[in-house]
PDB file of N, CA and C in Angstrom:
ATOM      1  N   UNK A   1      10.229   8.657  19.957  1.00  0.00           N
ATOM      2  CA  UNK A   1       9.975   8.208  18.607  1.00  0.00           C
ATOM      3  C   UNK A   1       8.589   8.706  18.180  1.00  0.00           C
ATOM      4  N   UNK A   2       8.581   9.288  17.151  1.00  0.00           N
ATOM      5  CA  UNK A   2       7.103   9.894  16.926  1.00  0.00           C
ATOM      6  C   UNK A   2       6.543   8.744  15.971  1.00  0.00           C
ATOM      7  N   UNK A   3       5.164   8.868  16.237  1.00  0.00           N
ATOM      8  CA  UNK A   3       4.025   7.749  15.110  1.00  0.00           C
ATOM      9  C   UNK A   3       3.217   8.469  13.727  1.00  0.00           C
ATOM     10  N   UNK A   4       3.159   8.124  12.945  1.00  0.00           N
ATOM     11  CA  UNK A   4       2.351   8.758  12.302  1.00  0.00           C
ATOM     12  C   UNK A   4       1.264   7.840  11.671  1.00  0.00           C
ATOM     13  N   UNK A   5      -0.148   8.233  11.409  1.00  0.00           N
ATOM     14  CA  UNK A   5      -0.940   7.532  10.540  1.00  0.00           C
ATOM     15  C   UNK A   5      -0.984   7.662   9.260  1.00  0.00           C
ATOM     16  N   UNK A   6      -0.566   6.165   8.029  1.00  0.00           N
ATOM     17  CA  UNK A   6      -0.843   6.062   6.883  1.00  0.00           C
ATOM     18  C   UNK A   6      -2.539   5.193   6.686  1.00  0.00           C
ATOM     19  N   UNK A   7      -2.976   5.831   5.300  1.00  0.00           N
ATOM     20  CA  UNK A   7      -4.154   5.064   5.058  1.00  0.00           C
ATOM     21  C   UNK A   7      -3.897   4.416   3.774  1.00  0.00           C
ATOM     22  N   UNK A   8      -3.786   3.130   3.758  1.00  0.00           N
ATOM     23  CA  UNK A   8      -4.035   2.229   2.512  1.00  0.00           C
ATOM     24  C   UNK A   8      -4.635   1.820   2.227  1.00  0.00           C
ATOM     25  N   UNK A   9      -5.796   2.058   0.796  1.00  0.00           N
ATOM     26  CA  UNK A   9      -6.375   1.246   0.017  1.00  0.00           C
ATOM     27  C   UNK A   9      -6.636   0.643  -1.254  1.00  0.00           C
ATOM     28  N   UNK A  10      -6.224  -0.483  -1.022  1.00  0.00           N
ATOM     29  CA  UNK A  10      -5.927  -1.724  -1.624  1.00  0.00           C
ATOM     30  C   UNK A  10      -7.094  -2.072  -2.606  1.00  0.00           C
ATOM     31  N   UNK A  11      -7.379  -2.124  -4.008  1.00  0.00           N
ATOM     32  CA  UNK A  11      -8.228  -3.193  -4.787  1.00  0.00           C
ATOM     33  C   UNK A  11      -7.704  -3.788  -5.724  1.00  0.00           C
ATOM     34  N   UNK A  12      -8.500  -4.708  -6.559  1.00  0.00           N
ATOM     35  CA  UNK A  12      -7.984  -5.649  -7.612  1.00  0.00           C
ATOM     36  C   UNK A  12      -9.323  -5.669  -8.339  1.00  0.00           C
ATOM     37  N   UNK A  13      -8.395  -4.813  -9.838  1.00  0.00           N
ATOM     38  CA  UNK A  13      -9.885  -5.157 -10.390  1.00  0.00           C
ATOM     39  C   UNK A  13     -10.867  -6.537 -10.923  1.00  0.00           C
ATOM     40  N   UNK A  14     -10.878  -7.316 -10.605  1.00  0.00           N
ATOM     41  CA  UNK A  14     -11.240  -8.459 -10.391  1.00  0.00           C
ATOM     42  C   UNK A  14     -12.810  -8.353  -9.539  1.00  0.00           C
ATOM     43  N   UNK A  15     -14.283  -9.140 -10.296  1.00  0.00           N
ATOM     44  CA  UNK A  15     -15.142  -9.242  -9.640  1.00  0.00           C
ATOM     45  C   UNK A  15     -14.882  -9.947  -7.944  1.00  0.00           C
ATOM     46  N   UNK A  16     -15.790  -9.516  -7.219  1.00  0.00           N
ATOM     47  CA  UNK A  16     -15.544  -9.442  -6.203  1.00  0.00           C
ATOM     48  C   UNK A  16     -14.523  -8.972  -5.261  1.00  0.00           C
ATOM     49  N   UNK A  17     -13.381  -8.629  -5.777  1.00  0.00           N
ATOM     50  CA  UNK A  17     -12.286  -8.015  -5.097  1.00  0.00           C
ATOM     51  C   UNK A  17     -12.229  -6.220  -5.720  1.00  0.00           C
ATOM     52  N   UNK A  18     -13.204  -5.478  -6.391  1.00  0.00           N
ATOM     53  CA  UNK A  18     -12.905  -4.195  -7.013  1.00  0.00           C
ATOM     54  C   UNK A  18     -13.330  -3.245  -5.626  1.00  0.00           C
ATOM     55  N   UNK A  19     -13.912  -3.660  -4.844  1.00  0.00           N
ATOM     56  CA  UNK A  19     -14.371  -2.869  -3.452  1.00  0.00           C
ATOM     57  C   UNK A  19     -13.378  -2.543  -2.723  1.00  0.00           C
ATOM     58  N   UNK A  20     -11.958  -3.842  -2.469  1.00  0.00           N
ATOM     59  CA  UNK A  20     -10.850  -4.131  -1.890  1.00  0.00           C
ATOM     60  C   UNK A  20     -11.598  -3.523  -0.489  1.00  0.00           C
ATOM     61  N   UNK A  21     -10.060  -2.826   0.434  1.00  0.00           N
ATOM     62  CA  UNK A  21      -9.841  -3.012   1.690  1.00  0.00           C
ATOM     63  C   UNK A  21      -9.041  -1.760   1.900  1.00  0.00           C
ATOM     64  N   UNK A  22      -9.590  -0.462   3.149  1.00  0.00           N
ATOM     65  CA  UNK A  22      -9.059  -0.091   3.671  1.00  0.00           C
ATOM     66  C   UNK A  22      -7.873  -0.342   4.788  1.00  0.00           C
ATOM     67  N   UNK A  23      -6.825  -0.340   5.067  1.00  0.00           N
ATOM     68  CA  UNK A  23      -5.906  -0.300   6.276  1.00  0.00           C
ATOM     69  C   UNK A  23      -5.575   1.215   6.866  1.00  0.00           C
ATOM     70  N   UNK A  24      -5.234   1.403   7.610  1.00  0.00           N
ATOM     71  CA  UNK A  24      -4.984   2.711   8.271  1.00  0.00           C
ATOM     72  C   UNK A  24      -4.268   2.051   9.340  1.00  0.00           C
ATOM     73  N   UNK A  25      -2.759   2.023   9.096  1.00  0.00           N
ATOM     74  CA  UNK A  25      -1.743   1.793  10.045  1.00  0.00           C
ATOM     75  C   UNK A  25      -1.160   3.110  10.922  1.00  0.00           C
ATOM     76  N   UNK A  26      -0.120   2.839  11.924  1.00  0.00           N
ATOM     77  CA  UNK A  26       0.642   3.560  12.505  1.00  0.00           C
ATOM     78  C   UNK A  26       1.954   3.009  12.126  1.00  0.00           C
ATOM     79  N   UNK A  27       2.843   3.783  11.461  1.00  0.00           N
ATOM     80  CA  UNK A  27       4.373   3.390  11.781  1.00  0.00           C
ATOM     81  C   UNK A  27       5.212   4.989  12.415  1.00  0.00           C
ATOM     82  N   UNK A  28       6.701   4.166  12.301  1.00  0.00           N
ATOM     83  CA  UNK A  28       7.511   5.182  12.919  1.00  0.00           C
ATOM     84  C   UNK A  28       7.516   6.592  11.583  1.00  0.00           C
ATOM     85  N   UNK A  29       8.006   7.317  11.812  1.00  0.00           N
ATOM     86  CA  UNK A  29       7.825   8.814  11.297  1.00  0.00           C
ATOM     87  C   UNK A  29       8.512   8.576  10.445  1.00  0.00           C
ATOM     88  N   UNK A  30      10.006   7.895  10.232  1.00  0.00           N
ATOM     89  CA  UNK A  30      10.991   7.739   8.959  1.00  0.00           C
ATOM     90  C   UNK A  30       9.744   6.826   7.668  1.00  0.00           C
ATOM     91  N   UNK A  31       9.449   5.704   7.945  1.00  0.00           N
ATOM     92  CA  UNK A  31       8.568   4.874   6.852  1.00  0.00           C
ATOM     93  C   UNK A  31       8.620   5.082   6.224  1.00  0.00           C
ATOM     94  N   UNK A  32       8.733   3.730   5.042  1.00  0.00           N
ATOM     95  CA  UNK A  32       8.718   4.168   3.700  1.00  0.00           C
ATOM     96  C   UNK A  32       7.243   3.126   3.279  1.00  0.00           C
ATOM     97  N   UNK A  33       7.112   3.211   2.174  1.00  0.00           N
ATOM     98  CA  UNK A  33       6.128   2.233   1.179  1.00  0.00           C
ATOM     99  C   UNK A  33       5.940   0.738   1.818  1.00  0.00           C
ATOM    100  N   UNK A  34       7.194   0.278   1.934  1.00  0.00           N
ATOM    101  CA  UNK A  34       7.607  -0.915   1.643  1.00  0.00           C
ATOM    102  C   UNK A  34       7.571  -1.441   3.541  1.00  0.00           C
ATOM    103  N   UNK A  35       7.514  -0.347   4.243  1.00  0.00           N
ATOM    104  CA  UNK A  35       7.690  -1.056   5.522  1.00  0.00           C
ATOM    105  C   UNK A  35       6.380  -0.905   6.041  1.00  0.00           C
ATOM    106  N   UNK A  36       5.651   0.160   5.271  1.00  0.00           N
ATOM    107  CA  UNK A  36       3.974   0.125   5.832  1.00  0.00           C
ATOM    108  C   UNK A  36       3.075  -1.014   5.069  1.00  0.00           C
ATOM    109  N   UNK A  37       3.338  -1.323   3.765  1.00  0.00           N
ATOM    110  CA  UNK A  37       3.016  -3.154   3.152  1.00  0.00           C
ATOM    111  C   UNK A  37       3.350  -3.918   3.968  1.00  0.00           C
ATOM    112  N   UNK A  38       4.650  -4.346   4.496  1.00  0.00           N
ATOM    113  CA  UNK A  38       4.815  -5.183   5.914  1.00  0.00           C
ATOM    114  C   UNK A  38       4.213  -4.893   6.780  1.00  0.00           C
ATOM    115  N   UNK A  39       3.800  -4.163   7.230  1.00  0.00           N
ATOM    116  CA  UNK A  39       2.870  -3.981   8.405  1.00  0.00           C
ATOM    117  C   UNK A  39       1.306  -4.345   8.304  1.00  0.00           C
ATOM    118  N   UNK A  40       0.896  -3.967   6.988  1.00  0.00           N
ATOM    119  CA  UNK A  40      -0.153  -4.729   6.909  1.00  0.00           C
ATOM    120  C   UNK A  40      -0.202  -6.381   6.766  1.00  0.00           C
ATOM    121  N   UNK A  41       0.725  -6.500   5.756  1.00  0.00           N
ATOM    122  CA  UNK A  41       1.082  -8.298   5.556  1.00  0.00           C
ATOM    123  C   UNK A  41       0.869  -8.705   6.878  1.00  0.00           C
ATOM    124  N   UNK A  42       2.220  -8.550   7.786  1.00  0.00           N
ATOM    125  CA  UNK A  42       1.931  -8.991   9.394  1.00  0.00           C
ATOM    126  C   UNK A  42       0.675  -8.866  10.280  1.00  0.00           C
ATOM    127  N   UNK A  43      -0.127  -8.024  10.094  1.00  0.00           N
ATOM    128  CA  UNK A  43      -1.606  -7.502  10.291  1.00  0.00           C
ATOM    129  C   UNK A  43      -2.514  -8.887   9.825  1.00  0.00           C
ATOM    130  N   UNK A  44      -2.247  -9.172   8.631  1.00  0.00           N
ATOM    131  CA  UNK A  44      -3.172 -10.105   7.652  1.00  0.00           C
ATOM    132  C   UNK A  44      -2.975 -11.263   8.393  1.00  0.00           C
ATOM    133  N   UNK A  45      -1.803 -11.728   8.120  1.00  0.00           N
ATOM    134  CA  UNK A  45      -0.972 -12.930   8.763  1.00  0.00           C
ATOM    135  C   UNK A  45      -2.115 -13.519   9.990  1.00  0.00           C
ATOM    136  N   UNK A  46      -1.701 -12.558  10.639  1.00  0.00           N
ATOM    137  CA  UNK A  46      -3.198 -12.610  12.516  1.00  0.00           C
ATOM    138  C   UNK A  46      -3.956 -12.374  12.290  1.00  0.00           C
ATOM    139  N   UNK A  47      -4.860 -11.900  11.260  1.00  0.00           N
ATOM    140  CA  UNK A  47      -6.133 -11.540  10.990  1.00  0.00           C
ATOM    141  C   UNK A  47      -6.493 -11.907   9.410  1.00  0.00           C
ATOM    142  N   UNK A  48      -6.874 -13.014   9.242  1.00  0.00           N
ATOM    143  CA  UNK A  48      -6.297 -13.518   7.465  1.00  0.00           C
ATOM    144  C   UNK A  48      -8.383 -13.338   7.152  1.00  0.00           C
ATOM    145  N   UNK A  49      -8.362 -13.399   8.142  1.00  0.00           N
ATOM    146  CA  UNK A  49     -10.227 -13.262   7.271  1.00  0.00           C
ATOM    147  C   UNK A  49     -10.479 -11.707   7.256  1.00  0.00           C
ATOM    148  N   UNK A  50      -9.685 -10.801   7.284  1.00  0.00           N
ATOM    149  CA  UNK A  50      -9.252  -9.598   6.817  1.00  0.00           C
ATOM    150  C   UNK A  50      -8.956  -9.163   5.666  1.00  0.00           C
ATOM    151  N   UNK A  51      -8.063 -10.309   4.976  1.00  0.00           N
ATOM    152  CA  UNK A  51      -7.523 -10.421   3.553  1.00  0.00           C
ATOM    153  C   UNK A  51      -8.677 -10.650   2.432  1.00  0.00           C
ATOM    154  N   UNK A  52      -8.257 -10.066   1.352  1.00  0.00           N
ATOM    155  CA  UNK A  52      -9.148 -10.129   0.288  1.00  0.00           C
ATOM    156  C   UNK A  52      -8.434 -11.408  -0.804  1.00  0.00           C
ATOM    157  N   UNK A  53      -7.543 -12.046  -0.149  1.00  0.00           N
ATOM    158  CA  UNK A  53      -6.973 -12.891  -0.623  1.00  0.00           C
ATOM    159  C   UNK A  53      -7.445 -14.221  -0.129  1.00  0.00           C
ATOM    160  N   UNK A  54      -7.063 -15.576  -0.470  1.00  0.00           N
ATOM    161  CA  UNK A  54      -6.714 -15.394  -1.826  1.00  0.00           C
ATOM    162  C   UNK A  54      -7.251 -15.746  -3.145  1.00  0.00           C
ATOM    163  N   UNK A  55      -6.204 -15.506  -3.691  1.00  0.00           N
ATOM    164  CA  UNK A  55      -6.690 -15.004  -4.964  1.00  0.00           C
ATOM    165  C   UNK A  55      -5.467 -15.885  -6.007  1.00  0.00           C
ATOM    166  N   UNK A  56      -6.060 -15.927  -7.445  1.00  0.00           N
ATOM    167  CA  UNK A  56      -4.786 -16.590  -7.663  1.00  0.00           C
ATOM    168  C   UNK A  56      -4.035 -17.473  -7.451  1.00  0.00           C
ATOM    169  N   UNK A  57      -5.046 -19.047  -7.168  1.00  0.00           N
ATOM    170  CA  UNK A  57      -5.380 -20.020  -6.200  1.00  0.00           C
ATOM    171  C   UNK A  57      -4.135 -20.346  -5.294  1.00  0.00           C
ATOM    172  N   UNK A  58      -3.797 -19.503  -4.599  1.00  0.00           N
ATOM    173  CA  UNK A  58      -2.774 -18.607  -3.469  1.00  0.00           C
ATOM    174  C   UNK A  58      -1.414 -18.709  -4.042  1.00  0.00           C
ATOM    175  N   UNK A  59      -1.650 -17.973  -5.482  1.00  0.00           N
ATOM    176  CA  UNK A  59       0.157 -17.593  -5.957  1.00  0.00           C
ATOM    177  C   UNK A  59       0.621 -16.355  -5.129  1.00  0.00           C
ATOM    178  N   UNK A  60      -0.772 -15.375  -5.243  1.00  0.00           N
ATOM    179  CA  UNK A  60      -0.027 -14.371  -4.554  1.00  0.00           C
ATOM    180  C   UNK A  60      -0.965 -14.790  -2.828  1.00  0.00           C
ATOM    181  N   UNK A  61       0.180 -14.723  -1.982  1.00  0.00           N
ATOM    182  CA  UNK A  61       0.113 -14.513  -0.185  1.00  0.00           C
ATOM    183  C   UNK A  61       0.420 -13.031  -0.107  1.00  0.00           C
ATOM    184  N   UNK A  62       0.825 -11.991  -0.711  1.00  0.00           N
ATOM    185  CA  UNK A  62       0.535 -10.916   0.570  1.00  0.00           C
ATOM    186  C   UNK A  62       0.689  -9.594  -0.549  1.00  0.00           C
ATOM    187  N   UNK A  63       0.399  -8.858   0.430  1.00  0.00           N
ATOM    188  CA  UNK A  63       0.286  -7.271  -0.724  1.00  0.00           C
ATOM    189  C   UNK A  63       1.687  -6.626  -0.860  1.00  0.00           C
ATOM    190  N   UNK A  64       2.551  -7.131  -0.341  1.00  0.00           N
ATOM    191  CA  UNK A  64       4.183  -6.677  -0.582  1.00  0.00           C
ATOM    192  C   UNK A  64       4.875  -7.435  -1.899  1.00  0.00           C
ATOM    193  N   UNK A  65       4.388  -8.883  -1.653  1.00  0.00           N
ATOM    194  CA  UNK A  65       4.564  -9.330  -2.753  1.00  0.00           C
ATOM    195  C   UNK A  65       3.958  -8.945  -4.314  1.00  0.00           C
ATOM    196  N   UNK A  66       2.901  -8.243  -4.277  1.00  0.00           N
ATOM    197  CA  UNK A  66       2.344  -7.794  -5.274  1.00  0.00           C
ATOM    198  C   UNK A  66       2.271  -6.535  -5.498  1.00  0.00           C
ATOM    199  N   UNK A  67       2.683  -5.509  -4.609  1.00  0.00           N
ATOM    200  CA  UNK A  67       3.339  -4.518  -5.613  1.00  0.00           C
ATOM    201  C   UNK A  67       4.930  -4.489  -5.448  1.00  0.00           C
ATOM    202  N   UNK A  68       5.945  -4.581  -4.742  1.00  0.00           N
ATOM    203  CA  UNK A  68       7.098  -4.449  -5.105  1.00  0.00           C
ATOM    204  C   UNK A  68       7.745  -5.348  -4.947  1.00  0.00           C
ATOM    205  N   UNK A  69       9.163  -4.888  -6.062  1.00  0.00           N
ATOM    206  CA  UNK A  69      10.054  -6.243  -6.435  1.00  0.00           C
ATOM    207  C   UNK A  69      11.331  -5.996  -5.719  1.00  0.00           C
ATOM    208  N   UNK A  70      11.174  -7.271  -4.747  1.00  0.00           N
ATOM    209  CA  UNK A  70      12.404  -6.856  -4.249  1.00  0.00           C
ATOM    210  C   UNK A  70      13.898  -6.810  -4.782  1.00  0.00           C
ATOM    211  N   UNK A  71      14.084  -7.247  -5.811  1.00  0.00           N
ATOM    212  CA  UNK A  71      15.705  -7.657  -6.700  1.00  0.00           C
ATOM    213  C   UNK A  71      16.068  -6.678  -7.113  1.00  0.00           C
ATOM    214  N   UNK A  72      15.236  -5.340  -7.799  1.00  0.00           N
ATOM    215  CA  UNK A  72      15.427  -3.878  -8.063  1.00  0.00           C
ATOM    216  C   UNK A  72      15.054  -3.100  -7.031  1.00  0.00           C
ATOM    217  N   UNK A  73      14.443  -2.906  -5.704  1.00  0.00           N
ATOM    218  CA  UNK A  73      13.644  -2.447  -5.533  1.00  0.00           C
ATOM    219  C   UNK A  73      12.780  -1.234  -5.375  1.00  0.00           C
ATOM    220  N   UNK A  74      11.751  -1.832  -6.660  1.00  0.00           N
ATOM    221  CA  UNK A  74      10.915  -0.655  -7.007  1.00  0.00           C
ATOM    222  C   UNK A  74       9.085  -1.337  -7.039  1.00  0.00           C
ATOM    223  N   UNK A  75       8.630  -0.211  -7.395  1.00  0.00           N
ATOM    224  CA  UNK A  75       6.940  -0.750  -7.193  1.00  0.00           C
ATOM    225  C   UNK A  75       6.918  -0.850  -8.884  1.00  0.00           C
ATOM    226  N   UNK A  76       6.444  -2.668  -9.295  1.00  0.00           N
ATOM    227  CA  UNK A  76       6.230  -3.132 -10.017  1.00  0.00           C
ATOM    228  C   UNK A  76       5.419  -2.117 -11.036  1.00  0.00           C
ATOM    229  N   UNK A  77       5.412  -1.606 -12.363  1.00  0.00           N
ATOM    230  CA  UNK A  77       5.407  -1.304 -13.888  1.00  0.00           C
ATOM    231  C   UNK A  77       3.226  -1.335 -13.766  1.00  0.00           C
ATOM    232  N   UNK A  78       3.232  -2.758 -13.215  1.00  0.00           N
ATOM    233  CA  UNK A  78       1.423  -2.457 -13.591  1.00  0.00           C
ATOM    234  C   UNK A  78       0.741  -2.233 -12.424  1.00  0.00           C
ATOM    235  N   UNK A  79       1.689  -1.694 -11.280  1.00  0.00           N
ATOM    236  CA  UNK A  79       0.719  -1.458  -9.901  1.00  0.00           C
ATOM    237  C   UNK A  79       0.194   0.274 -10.357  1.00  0.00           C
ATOM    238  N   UNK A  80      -1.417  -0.071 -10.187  1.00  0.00           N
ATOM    239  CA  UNK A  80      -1.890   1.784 -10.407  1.00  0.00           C
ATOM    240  C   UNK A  80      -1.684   1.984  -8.724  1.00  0.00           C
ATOM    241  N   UNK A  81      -1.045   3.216  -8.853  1.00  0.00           N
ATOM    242  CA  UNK A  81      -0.769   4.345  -7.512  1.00  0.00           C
ATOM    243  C   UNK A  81      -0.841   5.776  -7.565  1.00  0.00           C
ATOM    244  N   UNK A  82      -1.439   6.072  -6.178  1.00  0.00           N
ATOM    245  CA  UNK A  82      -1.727   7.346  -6.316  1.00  0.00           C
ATOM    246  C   UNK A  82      -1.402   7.435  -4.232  1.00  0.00           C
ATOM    247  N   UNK A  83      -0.271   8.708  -4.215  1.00  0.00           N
ATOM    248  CA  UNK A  83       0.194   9.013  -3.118  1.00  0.00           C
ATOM    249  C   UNK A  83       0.024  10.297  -2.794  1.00  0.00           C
ATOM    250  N   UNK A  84      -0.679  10.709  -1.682  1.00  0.00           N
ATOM    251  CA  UNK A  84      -0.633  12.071  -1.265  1.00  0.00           C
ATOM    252  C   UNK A  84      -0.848  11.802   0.286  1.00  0.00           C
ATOM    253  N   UNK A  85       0.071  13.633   0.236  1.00  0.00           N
ATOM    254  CA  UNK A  85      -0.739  13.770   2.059  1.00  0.00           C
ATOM    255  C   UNK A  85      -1.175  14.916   1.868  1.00  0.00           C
ATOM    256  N   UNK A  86      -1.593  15.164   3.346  1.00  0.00           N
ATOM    257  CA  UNK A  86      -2.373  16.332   3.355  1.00  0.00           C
ATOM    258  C   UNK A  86      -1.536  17.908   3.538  1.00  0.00           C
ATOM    259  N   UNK A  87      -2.006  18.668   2.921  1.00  0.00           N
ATOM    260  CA  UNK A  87      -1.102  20.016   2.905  1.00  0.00           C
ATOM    261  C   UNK A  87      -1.739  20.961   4.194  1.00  0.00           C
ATOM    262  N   UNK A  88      -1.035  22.057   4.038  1.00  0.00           N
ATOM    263  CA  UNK A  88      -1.198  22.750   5.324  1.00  0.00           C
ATOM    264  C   UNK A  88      -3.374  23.130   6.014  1.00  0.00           C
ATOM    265  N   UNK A  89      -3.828  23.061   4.385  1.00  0.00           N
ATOM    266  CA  UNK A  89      -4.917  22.669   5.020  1.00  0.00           C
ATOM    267  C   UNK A  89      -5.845  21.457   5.332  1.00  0.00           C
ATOM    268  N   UNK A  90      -5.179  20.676   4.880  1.00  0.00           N
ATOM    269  CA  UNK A  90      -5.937  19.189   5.180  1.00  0.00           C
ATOM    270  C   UNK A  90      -5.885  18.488   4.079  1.00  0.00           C
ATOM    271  N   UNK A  91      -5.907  19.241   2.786  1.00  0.00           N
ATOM    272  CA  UNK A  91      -6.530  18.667   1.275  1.00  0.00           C
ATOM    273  C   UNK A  91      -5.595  17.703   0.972  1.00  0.00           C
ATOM    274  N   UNK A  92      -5.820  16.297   0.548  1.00  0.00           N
ATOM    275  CA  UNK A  92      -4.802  15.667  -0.195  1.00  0.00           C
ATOM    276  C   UNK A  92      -4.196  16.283  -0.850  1.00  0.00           C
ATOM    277  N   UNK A  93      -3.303  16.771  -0.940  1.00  0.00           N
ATOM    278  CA  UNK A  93      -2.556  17.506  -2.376  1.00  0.00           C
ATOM    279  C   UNK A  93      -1.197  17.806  -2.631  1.00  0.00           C
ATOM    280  N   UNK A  94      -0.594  16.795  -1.425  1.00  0.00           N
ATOM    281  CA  UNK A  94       1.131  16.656  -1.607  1.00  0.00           C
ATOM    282  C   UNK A  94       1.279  15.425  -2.161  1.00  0.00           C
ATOM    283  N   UNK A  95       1.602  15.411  -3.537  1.00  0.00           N
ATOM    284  CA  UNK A  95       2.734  14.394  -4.080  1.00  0.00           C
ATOM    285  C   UNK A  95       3.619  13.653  -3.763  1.00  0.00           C
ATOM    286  N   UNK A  96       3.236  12.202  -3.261  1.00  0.00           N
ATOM    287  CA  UNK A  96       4.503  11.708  -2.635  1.00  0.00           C
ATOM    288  C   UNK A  96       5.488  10.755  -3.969  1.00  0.00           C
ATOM    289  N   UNK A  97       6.639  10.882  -4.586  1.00  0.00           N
ATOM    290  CA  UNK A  97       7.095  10.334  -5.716  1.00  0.00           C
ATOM    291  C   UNK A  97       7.293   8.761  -5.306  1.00  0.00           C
ATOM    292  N   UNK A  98       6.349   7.729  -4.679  1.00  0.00           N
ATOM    293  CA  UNK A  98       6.937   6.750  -4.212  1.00  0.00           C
ATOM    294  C   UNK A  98       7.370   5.825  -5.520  1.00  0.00           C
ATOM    295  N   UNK A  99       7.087   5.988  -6.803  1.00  0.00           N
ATOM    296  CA  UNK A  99       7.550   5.107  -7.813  1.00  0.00           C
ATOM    297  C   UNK A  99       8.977   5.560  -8.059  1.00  0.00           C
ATOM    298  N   UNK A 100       9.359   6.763  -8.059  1.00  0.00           N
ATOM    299  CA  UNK A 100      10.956   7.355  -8.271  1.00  0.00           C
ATOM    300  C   UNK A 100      11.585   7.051  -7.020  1.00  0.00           C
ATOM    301  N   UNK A 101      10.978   7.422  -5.771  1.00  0.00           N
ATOM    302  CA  UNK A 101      11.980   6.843  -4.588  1.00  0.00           C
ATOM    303  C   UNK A 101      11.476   6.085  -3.837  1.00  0.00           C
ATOM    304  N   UNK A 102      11.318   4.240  -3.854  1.00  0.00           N
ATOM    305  CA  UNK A 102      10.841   3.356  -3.186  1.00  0.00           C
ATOM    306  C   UNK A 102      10.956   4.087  -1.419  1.00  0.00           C
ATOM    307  N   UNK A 103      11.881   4.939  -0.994  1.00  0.00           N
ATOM    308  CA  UNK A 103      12.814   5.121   0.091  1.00  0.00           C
ATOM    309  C   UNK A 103      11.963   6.375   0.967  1.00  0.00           C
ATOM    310  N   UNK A 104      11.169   6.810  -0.397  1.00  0.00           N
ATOM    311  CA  UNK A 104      10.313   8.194   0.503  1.00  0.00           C
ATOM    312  C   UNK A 104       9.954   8.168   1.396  1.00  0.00           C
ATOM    313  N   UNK A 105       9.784   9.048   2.495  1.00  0.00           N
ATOM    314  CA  UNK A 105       9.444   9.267   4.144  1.00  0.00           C
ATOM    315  C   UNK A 105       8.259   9.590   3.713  1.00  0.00           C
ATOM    316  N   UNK A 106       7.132   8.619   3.938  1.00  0.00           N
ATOM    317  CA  UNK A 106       5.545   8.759   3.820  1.00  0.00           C
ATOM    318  C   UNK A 106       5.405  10.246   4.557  1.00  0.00           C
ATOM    319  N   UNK A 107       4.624  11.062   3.932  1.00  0.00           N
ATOM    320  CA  UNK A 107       3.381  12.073   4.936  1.00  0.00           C
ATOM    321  C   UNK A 107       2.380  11.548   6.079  1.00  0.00           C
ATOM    322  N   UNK A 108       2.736  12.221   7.631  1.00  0.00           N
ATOM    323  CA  UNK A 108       1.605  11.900   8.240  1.00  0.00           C
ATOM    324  C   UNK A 108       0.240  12.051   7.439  1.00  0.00           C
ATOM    325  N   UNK A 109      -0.684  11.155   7.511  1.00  0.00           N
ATOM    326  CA  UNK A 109      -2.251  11.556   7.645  1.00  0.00           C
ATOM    327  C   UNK A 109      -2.192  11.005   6.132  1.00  0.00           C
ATOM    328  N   UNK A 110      -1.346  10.569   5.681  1.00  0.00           N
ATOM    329  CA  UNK A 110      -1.359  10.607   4.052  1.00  0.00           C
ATOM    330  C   UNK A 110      -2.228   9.463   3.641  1.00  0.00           C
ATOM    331  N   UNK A 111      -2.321   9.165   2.409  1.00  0.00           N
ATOM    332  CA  UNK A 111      -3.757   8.285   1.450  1.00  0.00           C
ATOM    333  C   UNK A 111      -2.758   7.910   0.445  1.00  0.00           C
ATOM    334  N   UNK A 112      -2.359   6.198   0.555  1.00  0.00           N
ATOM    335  CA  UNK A 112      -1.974   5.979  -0.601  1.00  0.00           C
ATOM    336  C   UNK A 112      -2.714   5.038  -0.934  1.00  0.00           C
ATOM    337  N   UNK A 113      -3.581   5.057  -2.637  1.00  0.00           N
ATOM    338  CA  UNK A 113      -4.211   4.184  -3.205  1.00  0.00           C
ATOM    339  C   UNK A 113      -3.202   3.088  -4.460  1.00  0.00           C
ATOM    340  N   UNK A 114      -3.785   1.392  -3.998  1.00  0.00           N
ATOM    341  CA  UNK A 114      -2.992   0.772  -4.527  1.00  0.00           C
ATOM    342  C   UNK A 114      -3.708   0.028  -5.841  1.00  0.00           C
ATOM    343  N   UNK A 115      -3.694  -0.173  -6.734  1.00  0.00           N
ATOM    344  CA  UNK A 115      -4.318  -1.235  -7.408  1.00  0.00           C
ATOM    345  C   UNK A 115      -3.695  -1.657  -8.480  1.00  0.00           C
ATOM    346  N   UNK A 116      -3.534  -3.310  -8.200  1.00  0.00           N
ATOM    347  CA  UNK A 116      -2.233  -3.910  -9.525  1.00  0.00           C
ATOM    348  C   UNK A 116      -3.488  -4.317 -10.398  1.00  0.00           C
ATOM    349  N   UNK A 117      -2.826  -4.352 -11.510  1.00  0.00           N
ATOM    350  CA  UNK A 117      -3.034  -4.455 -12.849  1.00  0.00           C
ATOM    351  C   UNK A 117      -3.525  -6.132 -12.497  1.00  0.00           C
ATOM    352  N   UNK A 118      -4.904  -6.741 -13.011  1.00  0.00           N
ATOM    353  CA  UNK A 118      -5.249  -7.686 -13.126  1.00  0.00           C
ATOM    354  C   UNK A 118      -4.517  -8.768 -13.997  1.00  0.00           C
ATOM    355  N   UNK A 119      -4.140  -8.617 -14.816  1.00  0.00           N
ATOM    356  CA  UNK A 119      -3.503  -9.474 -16.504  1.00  0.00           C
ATOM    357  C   UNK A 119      -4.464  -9.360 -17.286  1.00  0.00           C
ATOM    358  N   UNK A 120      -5.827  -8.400 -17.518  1.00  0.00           N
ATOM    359  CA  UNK A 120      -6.381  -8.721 -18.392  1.00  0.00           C
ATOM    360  C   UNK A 120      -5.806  -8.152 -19.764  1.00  0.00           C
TER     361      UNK A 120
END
């Protein structure tokens, strides 16, 4: 089974939370979006003074819950995202479509930046 490393970082524009939180997981090579958010959630879960939560005097518990919906599932309308991996020379600069296919096989080494829409 091969591993690959994703890097997620997470903010909210919200004082004190606009710095957010790097993660840099390992999952299996298939992964999508939605199973590397679980992996951090479960991460948080055991390590909650990790979390930049909460927030939202704890409506929202975890970062899966706040960008995607599971009843359609797609990444929620006000989450800002930006997905790439690295191309044959290193540069971020592959396009990953994760808003068109919740289902995409992440890029090793790849950088996806998350940040939901506050309500302001």
């Amino acid at each position: 089974m091969k591993i690959k490393k994703i890097t997620f970082k997470i903010s909210i524009p919200l004082t004190g939370l606009a710095k957010g939180k790097n993660f840099t997981i390992e999952l299996n090579d298939d992964a999508n979006i939605v199973q590397g958010l679980a992996m951090i959630d479960n991460y948080i879960f055991e390590h909650p003074e990790e979390s930049i939560f909460p927030i939202f005097k704890n409506y929202i518990h975890n970062y899966l819950q706040l960008v995607w919906n599971p009843e359609i599932n797609k990444i929620y309308e006000d989450i800002g995202l930006s997905a790439y991996g690295p191309d044959e020379h290193g540069n971020l600069r592959k396009f990953m479509p994760l808003r068109d296919d919740i289902e995409f096989n992440l890029y090793p080494n790849s950088v996806i930046d998350i940040q939901p829409d506050s309500g302001c």
